[in-house]
PDB file of N, CA and C in Angstrom:
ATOM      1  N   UNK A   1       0.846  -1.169   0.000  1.00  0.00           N
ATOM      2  CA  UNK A   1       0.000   0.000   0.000  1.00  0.00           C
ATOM      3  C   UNK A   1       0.897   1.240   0.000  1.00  0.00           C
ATOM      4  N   UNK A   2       0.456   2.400  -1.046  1.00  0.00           N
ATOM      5  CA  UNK A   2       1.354   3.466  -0.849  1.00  0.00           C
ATOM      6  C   UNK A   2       1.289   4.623   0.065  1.00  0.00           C
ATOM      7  N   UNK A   3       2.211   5.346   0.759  1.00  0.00           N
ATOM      8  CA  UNK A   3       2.113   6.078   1.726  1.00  0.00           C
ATOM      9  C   UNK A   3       0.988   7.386   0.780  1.00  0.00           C
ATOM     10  N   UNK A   4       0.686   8.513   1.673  1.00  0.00           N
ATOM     11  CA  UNK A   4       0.609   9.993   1.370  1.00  0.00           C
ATOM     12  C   UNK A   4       1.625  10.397   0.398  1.00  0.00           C
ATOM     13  N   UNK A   5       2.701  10.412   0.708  1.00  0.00           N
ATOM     14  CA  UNK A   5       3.467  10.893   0.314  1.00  0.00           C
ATOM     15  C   UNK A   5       4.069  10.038  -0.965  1.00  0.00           C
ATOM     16  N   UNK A   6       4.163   8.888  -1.107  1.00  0.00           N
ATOM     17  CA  UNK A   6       4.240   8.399  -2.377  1.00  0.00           C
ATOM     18  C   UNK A   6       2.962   8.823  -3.716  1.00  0.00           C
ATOM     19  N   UNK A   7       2.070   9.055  -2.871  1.00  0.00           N
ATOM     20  CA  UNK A   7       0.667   8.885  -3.677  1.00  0.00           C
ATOM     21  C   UNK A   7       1.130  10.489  -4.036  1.00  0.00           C
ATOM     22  N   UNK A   8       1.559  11.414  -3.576  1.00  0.00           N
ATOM     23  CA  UNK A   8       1.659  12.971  -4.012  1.00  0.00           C
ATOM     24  C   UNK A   8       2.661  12.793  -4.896  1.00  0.00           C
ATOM     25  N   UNK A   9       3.987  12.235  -4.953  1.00  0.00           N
ATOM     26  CA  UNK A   9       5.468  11.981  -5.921  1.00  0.00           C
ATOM     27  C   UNK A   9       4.034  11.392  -7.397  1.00  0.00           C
ATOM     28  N   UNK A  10       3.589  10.004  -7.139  1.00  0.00           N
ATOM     29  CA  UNK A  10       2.730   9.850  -8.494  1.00  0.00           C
ATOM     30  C   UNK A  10       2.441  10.355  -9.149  1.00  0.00           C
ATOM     31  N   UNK A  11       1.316  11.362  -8.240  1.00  0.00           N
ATOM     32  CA  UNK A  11       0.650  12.547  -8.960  1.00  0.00           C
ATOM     33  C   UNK A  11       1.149  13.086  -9.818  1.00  0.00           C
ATOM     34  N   UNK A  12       2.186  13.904  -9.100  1.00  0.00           N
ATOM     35  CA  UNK A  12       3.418  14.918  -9.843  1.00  0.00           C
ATOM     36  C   UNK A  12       3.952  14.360 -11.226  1.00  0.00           C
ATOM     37  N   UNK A  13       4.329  13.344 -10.677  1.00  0.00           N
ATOM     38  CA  UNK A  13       5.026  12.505 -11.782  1.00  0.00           C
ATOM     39  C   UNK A  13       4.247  12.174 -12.926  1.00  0.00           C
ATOM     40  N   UNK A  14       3.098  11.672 -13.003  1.00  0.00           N
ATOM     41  CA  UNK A  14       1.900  11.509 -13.702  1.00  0.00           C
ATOM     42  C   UNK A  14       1.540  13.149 -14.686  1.00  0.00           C
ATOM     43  N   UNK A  15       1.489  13.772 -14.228  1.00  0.00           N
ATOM     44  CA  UNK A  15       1.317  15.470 -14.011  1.00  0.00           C
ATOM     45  C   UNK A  15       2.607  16.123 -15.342  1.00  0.00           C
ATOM     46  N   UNK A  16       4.087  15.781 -14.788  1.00  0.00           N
ATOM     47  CA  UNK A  16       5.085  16.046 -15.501  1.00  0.00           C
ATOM     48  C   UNK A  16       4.707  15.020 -16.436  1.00  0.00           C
ATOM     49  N   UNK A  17       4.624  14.299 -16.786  1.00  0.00           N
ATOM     50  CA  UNK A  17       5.130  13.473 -17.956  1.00  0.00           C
ATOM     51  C   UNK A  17       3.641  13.711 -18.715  1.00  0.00           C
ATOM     52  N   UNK A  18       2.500  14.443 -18.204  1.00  0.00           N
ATOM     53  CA  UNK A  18       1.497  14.255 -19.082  1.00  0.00           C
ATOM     54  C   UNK A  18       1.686  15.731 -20.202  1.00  0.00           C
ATOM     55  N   UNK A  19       2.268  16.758 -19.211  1.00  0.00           N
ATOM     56  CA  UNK A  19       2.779  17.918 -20.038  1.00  0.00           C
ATOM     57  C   UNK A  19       3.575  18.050 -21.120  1.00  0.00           C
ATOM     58  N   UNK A  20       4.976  16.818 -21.084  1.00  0.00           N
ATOM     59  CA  UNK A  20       5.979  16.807 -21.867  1.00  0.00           C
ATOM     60  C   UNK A  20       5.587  15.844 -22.404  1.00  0.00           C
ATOM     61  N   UNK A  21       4.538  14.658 -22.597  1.00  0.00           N
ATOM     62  CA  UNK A  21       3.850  14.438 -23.830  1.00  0.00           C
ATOM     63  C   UNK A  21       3.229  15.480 -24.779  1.00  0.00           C
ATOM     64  N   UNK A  22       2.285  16.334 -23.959  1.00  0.00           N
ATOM     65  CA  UNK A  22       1.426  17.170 -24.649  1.00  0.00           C
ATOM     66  C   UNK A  22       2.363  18.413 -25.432  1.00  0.00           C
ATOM     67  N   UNK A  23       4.150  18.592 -25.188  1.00  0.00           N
ATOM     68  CA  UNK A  23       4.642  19.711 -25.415  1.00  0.00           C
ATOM     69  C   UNK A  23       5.399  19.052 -26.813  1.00  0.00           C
ATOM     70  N   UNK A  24       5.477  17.760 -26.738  1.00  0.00           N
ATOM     71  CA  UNK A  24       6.102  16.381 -27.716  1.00  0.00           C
ATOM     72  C   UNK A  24       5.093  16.598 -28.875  1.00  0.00           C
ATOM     73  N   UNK A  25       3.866  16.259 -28.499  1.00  0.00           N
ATOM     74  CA  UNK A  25       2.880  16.425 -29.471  1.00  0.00           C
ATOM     75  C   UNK A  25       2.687  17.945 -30.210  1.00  0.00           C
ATOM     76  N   UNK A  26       3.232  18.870 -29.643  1.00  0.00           N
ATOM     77  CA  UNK A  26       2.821  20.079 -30.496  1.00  0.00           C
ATOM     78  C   UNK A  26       4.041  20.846 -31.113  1.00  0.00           C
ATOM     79  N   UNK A  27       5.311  19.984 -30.989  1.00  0.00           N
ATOM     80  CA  UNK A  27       6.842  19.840 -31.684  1.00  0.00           C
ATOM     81  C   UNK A  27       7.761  20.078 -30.896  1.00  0.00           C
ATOM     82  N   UNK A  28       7.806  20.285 -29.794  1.00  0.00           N
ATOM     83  CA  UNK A  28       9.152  20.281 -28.681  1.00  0.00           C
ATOM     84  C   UNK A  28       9.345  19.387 -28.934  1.00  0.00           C
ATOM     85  N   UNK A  29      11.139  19.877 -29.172  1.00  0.00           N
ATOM     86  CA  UNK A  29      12.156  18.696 -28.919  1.00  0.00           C
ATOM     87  C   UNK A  29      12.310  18.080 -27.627  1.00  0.00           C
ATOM     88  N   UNK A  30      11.951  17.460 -26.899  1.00  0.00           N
ATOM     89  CA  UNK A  30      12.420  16.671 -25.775  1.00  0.00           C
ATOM     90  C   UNK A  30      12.551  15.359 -25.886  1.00  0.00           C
ATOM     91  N   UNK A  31      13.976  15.470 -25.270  1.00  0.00           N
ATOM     92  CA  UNK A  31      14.644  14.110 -25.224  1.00  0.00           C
ATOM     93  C   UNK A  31      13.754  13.140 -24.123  1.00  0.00           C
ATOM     94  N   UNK A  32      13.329  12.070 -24.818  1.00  0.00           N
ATOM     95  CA  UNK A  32      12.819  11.044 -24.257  1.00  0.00           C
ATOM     96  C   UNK A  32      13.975  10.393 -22.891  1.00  0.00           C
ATOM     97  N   UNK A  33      15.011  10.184 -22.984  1.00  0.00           N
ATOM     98  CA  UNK A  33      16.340   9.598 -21.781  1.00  0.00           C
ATOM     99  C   UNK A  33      16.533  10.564 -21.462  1.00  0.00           C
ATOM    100  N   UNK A  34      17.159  10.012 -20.147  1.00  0.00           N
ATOM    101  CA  UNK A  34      18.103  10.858 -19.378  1.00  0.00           C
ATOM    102  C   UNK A  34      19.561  11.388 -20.069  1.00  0.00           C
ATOM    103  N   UNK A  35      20.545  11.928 -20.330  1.00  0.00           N
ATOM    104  CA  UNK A  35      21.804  11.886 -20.821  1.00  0.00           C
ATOM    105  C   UNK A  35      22.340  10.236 -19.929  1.00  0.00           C
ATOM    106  N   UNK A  36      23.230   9.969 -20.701  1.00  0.00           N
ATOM    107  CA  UNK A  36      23.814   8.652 -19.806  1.00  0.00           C
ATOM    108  C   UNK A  36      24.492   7.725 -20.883  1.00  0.00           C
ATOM    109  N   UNK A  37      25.182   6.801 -20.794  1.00  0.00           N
ATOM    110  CA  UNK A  37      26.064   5.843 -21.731  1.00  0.00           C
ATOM    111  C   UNK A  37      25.423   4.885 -22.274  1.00  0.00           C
ATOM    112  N   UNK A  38      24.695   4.682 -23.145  1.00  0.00           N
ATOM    113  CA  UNK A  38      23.956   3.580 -23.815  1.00  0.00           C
ATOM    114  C   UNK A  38      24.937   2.467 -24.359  1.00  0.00           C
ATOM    115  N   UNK A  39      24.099   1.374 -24.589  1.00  0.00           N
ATOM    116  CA  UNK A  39      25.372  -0.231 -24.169  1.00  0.00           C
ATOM    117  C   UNK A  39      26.268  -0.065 -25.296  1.00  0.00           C
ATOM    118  N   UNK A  40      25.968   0.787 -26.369  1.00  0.00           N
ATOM    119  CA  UNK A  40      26.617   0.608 -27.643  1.00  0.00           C
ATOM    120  C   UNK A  40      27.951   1.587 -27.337  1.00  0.00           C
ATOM    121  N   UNK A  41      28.032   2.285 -26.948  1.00  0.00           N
ATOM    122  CA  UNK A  41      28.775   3.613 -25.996  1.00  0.00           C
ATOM    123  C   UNK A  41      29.833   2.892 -24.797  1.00  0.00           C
ATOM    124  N   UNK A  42      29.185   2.746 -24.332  1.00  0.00           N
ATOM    125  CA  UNK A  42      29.787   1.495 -22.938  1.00  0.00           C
ATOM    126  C   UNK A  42      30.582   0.425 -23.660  1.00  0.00           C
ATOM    127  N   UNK A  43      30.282  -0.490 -24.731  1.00  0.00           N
ATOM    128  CA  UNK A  43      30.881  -1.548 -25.446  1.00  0.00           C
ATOM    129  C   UNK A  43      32.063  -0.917 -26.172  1.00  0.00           C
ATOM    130  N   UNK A  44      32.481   0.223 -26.578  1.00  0.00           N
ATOM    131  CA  UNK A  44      33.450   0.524 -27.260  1.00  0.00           C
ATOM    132  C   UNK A  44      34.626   1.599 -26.832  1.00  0.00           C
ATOM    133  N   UNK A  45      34.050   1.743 -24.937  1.00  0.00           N
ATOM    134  CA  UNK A  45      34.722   2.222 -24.507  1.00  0.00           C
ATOM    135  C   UNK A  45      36.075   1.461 -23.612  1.00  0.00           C
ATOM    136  N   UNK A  46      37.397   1.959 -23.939  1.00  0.00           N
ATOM    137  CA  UNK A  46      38.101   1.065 -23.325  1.00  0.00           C
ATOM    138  C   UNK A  46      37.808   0.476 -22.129  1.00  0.00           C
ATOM    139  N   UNK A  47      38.956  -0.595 -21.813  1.00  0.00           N
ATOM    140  CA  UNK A  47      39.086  -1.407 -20.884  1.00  0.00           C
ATOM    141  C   UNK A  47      39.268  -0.525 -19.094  1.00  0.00           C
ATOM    142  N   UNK A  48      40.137   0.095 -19.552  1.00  0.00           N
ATOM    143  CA  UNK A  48      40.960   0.841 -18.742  1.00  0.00           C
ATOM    144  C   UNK A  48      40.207   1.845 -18.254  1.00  0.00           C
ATOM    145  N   UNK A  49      38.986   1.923 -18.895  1.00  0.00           N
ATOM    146  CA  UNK A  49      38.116   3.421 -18.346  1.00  0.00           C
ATOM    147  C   UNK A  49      37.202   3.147 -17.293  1.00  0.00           C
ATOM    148  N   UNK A  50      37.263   1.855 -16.872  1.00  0.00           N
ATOM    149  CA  UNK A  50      36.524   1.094 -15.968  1.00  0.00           C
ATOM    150  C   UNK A  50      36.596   0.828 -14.783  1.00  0.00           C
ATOM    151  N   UNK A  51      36.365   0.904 -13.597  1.00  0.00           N
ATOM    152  CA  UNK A  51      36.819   1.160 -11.967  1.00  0.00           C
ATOM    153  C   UNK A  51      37.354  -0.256 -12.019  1.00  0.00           C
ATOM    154  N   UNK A  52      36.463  -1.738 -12.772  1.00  0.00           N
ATOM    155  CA  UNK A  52      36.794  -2.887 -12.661  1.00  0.00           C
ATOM    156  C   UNK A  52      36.568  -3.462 -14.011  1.00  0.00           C
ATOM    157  N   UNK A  53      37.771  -3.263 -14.563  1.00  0.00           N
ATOM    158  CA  UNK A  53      38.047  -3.609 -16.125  1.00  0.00           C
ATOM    159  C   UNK A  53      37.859  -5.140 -16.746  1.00  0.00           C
ATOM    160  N   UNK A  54      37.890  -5.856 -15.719  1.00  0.00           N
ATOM    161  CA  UNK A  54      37.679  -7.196 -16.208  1.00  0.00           C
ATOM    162  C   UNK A  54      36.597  -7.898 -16.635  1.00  0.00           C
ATOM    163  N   UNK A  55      35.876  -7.135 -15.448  1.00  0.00           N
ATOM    164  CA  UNK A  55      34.083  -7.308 -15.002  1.00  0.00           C
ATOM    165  C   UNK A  55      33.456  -5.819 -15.924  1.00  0.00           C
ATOM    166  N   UNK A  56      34.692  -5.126 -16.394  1.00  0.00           N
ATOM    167  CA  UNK A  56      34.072  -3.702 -16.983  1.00  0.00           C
ATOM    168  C   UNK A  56      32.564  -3.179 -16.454  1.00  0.00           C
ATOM    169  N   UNK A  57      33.018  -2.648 -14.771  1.00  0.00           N
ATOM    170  CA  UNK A  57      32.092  -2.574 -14.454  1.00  0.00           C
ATOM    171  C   UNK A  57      32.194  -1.044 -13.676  1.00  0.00           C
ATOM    172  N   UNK A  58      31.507   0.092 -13.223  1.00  0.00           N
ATOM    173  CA  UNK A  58      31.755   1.102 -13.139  1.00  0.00           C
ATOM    174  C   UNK A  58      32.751   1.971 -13.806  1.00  0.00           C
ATOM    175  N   UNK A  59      32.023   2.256 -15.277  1.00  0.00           N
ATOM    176  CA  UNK A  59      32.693   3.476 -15.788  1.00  0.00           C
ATOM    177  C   UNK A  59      33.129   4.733 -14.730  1.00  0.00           C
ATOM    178  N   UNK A  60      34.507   5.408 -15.622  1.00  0.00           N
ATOM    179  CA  UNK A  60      35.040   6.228 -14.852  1.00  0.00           C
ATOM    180  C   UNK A  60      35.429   7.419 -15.885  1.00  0.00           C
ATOM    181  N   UNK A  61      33.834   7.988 -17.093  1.00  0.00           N
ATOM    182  CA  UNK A  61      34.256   8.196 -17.858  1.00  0.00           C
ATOM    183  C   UNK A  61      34.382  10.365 -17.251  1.00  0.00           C
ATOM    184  N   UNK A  62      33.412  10.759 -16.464  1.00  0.00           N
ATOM    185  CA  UNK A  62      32.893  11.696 -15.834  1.00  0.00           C
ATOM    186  C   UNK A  62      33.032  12.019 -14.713  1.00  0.00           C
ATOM    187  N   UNK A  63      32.630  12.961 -14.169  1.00  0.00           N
ATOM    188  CA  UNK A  63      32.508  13.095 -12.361  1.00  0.00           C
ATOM    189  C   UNK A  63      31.145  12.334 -12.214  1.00  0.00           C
ATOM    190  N   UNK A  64      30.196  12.326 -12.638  1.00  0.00           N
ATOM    191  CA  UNK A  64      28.752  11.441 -12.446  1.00  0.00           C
ATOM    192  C   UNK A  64      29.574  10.037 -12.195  1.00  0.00           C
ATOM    193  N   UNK A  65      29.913   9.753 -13.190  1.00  0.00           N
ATOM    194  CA  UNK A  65      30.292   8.066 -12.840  1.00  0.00           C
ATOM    195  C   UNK A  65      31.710   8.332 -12.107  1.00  0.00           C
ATOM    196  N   UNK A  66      31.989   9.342 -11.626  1.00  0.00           N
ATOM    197  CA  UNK A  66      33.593   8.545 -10.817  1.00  0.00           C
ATOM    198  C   UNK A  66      32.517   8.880  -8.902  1.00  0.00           C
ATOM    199  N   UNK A  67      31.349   9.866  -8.793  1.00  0.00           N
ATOM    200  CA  UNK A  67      30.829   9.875  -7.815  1.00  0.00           C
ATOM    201  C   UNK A  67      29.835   8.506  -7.686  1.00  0.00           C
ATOM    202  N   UNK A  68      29.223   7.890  -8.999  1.00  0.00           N
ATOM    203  CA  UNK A  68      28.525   6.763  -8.628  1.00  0.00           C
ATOM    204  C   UNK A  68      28.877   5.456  -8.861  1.00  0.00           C
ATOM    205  N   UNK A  69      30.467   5.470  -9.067  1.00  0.00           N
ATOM    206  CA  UNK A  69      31.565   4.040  -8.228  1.00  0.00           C
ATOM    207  C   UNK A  69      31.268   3.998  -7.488  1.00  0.00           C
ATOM    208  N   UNK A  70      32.145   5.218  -6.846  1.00  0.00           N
ATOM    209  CA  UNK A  70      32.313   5.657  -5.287  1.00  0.00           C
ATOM    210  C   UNK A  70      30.896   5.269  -4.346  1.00  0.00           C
ATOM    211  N   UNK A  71      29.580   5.415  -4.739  1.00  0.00           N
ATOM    212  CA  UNK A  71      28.789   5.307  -3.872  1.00  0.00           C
ATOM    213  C   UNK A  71      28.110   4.053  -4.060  1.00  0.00           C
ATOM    214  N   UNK A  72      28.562   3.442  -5.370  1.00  0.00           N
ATOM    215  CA  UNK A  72      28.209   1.942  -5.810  1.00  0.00           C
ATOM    216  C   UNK A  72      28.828   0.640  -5.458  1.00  0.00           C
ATOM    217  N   UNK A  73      30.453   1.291  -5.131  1.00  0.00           N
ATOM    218  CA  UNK A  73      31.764   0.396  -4.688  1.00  0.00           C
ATOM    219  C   UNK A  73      31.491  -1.172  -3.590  1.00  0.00           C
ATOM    220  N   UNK A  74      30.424  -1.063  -2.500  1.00  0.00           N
ATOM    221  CA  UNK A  74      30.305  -2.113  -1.897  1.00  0.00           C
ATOM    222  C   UNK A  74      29.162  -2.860  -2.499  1.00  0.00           C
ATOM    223  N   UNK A  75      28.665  -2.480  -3.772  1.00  0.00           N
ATOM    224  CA  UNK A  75      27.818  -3.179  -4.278  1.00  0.00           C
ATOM    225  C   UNK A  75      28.484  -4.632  -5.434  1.00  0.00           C
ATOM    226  N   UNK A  76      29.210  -4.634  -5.347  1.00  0.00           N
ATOM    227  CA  UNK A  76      30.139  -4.925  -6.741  1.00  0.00           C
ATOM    228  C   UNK A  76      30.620  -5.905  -6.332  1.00  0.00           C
ATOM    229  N   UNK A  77      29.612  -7.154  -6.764  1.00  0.00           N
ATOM    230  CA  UNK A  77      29.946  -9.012  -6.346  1.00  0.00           C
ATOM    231  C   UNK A  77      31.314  -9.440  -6.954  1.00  0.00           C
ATOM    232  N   UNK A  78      31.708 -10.713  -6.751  1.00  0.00           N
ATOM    233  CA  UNK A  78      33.008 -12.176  -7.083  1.00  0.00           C
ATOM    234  C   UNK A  78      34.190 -11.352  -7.217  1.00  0.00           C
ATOM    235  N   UNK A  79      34.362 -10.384  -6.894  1.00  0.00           N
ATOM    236  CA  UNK A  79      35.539  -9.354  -6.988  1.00  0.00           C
ATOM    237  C   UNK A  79      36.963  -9.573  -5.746  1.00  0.00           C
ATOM    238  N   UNK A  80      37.962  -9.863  -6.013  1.00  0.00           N
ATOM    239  CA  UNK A  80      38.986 -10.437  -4.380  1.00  0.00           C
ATOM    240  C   UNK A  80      39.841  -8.625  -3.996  1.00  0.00           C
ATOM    241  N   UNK A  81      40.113  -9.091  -3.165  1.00  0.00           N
ATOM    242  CA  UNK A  81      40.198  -7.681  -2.752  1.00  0.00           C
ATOM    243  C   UNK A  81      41.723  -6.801  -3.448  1.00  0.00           C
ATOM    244  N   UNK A  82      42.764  -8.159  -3.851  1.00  0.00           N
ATOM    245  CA  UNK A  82      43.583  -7.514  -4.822  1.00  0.00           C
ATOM    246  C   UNK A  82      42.318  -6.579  -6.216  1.00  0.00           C
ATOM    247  N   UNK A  83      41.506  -7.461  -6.551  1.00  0.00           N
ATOM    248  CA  UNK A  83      41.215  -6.469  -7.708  1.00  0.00           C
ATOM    249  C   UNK A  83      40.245  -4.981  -7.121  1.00  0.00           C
ATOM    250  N   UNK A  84      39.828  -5.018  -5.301  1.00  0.00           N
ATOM    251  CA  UNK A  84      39.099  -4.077  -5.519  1.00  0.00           C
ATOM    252  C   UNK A  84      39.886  -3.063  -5.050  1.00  0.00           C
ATOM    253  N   UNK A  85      41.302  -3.377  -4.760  1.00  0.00           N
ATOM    254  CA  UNK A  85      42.694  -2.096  -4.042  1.00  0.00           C
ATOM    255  C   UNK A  85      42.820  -1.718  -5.445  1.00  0.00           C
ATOM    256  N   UNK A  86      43.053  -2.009  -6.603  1.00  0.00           N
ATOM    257  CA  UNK A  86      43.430  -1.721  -8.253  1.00  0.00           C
ATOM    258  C   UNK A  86      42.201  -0.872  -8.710  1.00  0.00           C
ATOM    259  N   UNK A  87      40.682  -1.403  -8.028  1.00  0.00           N
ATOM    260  CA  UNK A  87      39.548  -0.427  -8.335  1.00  0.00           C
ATOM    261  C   UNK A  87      39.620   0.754  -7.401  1.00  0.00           C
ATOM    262  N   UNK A  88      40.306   0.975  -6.295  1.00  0.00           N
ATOM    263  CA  UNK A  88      40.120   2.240  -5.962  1.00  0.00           C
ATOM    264  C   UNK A  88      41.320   3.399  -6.180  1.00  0.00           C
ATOM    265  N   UNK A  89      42.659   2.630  -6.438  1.00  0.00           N
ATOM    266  CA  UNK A  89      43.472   2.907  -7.198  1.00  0.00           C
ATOM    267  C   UNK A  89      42.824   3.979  -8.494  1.00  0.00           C
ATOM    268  N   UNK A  90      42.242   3.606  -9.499  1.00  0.00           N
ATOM    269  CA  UNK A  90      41.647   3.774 -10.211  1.00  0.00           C
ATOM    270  C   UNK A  90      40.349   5.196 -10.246  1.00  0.00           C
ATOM    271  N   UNK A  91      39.494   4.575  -9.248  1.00  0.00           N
ATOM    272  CA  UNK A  91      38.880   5.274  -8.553  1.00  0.00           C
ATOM    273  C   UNK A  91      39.223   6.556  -8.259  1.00  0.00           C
ATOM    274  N   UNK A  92      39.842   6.838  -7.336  1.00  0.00           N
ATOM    275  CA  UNK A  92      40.773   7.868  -6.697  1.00  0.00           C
ATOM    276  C   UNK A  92      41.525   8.889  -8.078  1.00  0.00           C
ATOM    277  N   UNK A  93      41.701   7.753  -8.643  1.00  0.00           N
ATOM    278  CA  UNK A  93      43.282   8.788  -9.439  1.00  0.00           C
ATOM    279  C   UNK A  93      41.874   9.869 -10.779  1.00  0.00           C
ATOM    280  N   UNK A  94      41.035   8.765 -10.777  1.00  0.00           N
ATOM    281  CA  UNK A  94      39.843   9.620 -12.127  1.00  0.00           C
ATOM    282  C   UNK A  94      39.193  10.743 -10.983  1.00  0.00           C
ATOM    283  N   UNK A  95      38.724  10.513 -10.070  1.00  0.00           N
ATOM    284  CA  UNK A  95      38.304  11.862  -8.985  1.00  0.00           C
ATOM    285  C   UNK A  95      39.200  13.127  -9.166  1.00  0.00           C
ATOM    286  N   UNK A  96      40.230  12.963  -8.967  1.00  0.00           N
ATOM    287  CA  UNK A  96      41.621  13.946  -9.076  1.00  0.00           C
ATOM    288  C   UNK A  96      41.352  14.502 -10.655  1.00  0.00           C
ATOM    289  N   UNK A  97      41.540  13.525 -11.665  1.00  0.00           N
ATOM    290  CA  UNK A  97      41.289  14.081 -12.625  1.00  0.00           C
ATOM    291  C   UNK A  97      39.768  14.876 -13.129  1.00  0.00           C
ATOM    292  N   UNK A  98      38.722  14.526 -12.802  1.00  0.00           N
ATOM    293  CA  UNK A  98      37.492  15.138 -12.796  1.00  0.00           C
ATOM    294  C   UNK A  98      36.936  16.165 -11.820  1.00  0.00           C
ATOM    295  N   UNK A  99      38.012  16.397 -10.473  1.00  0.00           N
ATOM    296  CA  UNK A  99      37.806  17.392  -9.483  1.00  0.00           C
ATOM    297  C   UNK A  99      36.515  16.739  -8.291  1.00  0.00           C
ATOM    298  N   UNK A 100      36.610  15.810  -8.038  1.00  0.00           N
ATOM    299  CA  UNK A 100      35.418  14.761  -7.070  1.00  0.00           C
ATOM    300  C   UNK A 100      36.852  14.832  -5.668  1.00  0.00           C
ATOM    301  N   UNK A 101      35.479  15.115  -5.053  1.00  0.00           N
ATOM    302  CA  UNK A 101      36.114  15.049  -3.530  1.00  0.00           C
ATOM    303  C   UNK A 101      35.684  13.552  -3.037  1.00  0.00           C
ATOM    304  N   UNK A 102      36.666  12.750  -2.398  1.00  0.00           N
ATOM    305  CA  UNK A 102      36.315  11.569  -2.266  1.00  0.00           C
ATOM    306  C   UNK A 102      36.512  11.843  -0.453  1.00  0.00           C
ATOM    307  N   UNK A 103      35.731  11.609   0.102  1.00  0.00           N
ATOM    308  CA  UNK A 103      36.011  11.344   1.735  1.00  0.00           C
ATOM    309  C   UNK A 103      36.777  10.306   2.289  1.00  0.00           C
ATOM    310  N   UNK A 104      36.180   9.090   2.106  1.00  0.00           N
ATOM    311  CA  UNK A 104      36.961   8.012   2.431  1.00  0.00           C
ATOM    312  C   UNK A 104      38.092   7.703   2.007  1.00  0.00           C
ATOM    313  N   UNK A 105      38.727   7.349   3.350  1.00  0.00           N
ATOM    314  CA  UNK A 105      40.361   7.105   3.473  1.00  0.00           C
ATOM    315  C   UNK A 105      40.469   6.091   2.385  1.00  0.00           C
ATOM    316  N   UNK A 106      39.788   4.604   2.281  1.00  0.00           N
ATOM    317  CA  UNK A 106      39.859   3.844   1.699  1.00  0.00           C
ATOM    318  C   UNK A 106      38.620   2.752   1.132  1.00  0.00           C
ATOM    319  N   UNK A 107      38.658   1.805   0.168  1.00  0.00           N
ATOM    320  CA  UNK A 107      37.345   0.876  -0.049  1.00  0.00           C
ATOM    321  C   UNK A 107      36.832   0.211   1.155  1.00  0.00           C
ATOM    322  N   UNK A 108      37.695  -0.222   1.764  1.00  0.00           N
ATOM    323  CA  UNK A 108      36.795  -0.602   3.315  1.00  0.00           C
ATOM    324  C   UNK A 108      35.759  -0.022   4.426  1.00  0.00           C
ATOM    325  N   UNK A 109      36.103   1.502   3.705  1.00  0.00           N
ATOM    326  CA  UNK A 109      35.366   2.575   4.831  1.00  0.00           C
ATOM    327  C   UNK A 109      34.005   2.269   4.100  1.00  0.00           C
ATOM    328  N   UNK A 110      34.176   2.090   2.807  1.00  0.00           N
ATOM    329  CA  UNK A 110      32.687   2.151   1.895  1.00  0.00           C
ATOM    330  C   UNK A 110      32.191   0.598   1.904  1.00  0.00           C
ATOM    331  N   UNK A 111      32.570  -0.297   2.426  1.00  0.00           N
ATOM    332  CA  UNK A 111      32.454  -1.515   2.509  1.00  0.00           C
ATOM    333  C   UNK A 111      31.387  -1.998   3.594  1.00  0.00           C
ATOM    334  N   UNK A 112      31.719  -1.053   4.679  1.00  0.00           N
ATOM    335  CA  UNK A 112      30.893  -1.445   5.685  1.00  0.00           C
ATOM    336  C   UNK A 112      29.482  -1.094   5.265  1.00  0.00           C
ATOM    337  N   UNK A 113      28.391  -2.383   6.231  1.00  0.00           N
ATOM    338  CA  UNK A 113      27.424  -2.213   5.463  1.00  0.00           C
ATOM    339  C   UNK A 113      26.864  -2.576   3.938  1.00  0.00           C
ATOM    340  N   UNK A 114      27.633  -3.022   3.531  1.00  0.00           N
ATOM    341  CA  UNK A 114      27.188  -2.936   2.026  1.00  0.00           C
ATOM    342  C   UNK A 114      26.878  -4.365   1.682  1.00  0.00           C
ATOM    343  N   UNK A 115      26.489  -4.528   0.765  1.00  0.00           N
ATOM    344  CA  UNK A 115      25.234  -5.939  -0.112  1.00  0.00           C
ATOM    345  C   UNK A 115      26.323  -7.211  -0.479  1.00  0.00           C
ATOM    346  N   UNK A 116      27.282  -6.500  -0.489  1.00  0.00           N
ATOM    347  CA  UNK A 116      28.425  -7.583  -1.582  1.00  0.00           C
ATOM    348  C   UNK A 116      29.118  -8.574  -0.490  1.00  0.00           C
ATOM    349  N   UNK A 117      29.026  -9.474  -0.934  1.00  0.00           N
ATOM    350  CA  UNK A 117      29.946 -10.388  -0.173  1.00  0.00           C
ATOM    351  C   UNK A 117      31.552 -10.596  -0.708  1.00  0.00           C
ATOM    352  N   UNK A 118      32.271 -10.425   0.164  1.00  0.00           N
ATOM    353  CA  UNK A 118      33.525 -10.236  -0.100  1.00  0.00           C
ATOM    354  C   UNK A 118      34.656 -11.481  -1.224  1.00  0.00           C
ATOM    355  N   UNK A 119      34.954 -11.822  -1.563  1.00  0.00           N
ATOM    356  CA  UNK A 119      35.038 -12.844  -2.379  1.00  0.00           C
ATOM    357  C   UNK A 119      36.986 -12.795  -1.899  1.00  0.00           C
ATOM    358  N   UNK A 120      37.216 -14.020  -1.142  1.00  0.00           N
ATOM    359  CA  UNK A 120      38.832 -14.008  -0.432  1.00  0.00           C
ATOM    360  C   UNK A 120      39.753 -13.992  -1.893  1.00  0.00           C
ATOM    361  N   UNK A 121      40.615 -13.672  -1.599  1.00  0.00           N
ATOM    362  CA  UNK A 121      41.867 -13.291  -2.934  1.00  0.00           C
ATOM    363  C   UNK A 121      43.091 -14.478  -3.419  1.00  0.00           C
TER     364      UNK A 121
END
C-alpha cells in the first residue's frame, strides 16, 4: 500500500510526464532519456576506463560516474580484494582528474554495510 506521500510523488510525476507528452505532441524537442552511456557507448569504450576492467564494471568516464563508483563500490559481487585495491586505485586517481572530492580514506570505509559479499583473494 502506498504512503501519502508516495501517492503525491505519483501525482506529480503523472502530471510532468502528461505535459511533456502534450509539449512532444505540439513539436518540442524533448529528449525522451536521461543523458547517460547507452550499451553501444559502454561496449566501445576502453578497458581501462573502468573502476573494474575485467568485469568492466563502473565506468570512470565523468565526475557522475567517478561519484557513482564511489557510492556503488560495496555493491560490486566475485571481486577479491587484490582487484578491488586496483579499483580504488583507479577510482581515486579519475576523482583527481574530474575534481570529485572523495572522503573516504579507503574501499573498506565504503564496505561497511554494504550488499556484496567479499570474495577471499
Amino acid at each position: 500500500m502506498a504512503t501519502p506521500k508516495q501517492k503525491s510523488a505519483a501525482r506529480r510525476n503523472i502530471k510532468k510526464a502528461r505535459a511533456t507528452q502534450s509539449a512532444r505532441a505540439r513539436g518540442a524537442r524533448i529528449p525522451k532519456k536521461s543523458p547517460g552511456l547507452s550499451t553501444a557507448t559502454q561496449n566501445r569504450m576502453r578497458a581501462s576506463t573502468f573502476a573494474f576492467p575485467k568485469e568492466r564494471k563502473e565506468p570512470l568516464n565523468d565526475a557522475r560516474h567517478v561519484r557513482n563508483a564511489i557510492a556503488r563500490f560495496d555493491q560490486v559481487e566475485g571481486v577479491s580484494d587484490a582487484e578491488r585495491d586496483a579499483a580504488w586505485r583507479r577510482i581515486r586517481a579519475a576523482a583527481r582528474k574530474h575534481g570529485v572530492e572523495v572522503q573516504a580514506r579507503g574501499w573498506r570505509e565504503l564496505f561497511k554495510g554494504g550488499r556484496a559479499k567479499k570474495k577471499s583473494s
